[in-house]
C-alpha atoms as a PDB file:
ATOM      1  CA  UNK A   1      21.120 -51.745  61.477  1.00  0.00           C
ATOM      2  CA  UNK A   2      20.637 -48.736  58.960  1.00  0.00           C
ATOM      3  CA  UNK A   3      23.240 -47.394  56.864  1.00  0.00           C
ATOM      4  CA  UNK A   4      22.718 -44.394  58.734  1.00  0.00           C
ATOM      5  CA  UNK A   5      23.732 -46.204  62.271  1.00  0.00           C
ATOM      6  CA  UNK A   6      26.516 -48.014  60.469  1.00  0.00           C
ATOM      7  CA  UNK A   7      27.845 -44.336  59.331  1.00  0.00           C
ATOM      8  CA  UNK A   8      27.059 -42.491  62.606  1.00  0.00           C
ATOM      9  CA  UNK A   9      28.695 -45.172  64.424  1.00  0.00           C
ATOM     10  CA  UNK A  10      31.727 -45.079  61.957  1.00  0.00           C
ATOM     11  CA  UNK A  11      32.522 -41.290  62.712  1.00  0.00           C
ATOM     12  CA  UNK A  12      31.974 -41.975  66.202  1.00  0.00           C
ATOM     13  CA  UNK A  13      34.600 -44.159  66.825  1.00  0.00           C
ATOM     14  CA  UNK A  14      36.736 -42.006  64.049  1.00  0.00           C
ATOM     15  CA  UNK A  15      36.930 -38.787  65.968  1.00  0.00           C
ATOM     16  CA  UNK A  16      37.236 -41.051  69.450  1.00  0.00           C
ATOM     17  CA  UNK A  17      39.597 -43.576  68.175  1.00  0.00           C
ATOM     18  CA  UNK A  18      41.431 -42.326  65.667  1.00  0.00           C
ATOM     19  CA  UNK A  19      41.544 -38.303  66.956  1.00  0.00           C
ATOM     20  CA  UNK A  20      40.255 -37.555  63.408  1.00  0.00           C
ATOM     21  CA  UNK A  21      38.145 -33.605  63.097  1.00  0.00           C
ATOM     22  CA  UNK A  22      34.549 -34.840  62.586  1.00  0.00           C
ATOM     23  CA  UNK A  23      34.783 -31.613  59.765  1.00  0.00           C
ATOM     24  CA  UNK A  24      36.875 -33.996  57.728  1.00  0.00           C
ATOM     25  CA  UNK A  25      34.716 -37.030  57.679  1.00  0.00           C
ATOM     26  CA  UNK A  26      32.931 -36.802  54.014  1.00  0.00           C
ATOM     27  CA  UNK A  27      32.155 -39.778  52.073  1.00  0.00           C
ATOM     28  CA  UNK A  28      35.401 -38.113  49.791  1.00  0.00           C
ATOM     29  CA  UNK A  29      38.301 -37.964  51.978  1.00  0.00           C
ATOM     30  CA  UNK A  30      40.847 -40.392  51.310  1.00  0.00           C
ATOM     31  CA  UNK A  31      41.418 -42.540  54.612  1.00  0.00           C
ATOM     32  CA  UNK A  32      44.904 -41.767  54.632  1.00  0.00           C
ATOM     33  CA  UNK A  33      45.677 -38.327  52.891  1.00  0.00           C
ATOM     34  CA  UNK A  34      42.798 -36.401  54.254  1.00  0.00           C
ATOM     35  CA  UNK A  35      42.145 -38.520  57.377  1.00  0.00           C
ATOM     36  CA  UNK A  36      45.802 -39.050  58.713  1.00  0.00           C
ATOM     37  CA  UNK A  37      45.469 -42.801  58.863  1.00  0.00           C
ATOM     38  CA  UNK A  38      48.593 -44.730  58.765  1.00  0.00           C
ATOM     39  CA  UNK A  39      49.914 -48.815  58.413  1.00  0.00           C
ATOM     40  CA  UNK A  40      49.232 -48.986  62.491  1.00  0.00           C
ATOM     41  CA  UNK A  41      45.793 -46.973  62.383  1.00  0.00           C
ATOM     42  CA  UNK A  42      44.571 -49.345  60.078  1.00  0.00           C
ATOM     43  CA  UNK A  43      45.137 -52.530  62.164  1.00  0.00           C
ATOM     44  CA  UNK A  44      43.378 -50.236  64.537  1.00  0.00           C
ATOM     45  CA  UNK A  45      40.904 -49.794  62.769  1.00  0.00           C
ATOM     46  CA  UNK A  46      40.566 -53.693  62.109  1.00  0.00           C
ATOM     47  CA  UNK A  47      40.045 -54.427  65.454  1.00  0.00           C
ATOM     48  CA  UNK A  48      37.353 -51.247  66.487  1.00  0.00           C
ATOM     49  CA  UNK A  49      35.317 -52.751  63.355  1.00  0.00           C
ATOM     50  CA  UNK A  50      35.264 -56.364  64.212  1.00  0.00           C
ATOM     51  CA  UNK A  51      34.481 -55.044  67.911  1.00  0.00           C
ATOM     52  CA  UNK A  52      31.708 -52.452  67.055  1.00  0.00           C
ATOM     53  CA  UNK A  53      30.086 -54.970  63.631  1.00  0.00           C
ATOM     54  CA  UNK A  54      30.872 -58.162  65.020  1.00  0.00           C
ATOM     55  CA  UNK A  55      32.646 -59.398  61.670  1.00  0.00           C
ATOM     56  CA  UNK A  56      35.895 -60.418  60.725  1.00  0.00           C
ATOM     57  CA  UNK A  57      37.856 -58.411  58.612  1.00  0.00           C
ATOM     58  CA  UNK A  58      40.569 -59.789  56.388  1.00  0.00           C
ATOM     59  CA  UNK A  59      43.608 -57.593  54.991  1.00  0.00           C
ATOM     60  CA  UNK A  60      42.963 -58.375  51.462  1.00  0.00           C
ATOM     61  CA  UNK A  61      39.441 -56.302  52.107  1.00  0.00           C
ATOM     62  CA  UNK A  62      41.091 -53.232  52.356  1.00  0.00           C
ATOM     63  CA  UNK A  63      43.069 -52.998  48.956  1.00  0.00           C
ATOM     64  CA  UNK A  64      40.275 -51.390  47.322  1.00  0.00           C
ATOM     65  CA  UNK A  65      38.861 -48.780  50.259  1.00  0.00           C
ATOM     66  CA  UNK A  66      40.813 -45.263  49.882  1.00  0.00           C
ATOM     67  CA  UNK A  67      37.991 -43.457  50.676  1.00  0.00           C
ATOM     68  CA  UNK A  68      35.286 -42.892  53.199  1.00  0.00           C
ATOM     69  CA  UNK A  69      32.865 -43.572  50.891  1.00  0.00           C
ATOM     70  CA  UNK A  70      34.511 -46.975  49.840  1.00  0.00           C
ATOM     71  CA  UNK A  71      34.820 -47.407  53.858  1.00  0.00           C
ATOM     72  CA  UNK A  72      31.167 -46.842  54.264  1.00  0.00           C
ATOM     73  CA  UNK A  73      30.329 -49.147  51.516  1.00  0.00           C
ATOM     74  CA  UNK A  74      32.758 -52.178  52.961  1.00  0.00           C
ATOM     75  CA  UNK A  75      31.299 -52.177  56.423  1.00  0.00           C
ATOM     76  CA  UNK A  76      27.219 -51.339  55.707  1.00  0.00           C
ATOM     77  CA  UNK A  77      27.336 -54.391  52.412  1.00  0.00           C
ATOM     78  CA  UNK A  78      29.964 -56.928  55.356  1.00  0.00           C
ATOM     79  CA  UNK A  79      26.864 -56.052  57.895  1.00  0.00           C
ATOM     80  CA  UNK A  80      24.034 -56.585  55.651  1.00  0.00           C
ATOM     81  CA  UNK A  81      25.311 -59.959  54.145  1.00  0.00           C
ATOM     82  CA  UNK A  82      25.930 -61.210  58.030  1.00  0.00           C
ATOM     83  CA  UNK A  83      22.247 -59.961  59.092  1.00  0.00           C
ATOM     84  CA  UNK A  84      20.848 -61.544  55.938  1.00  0.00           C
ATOM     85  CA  UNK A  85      23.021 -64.788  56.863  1.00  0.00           C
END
């Protein structure tokens, strides 16, 4: 899968998922500042990535993502280290 995909796919299941205005999805918006994301969204969000990337994500993963960008970076390097497996 590109990065591309991997991002596409991302703000797809942002503005379906999470209600979030596709305007606001830039690599710098802070997940939960700009985005709106809250404590619940983001065990959301655990499950729509392990369901869309087929990975498992653990809650220590997400201490360093505050932004999109970090987002983007988490799930495209989790996805090429499990093709690559």
């Amino acid at each position: 899968m590109t990065n591309e995909a991997i991002i596409e796919k991302i703000h797809d299941f942002m503005v379906d998922e999470f209600e979030v205005d596709s305007e606001k999805l830039i690599p710098e918006a802070n997940l939960k500042e700009t985005l709106g994301l809250d404590s619940l969204d983001y065990i959301d969000l655990v499950v729509v990535i392990e369901n869309n990337f087929k990975f498992k994500v653990k809650p220590e993963d997400f201490t360093n993502i505050a932004s999109l960008q970090d987002f983007y970076d988490y799930v495209i390097s989790r996805v090429n280290s499990k093709e690559l497996a």
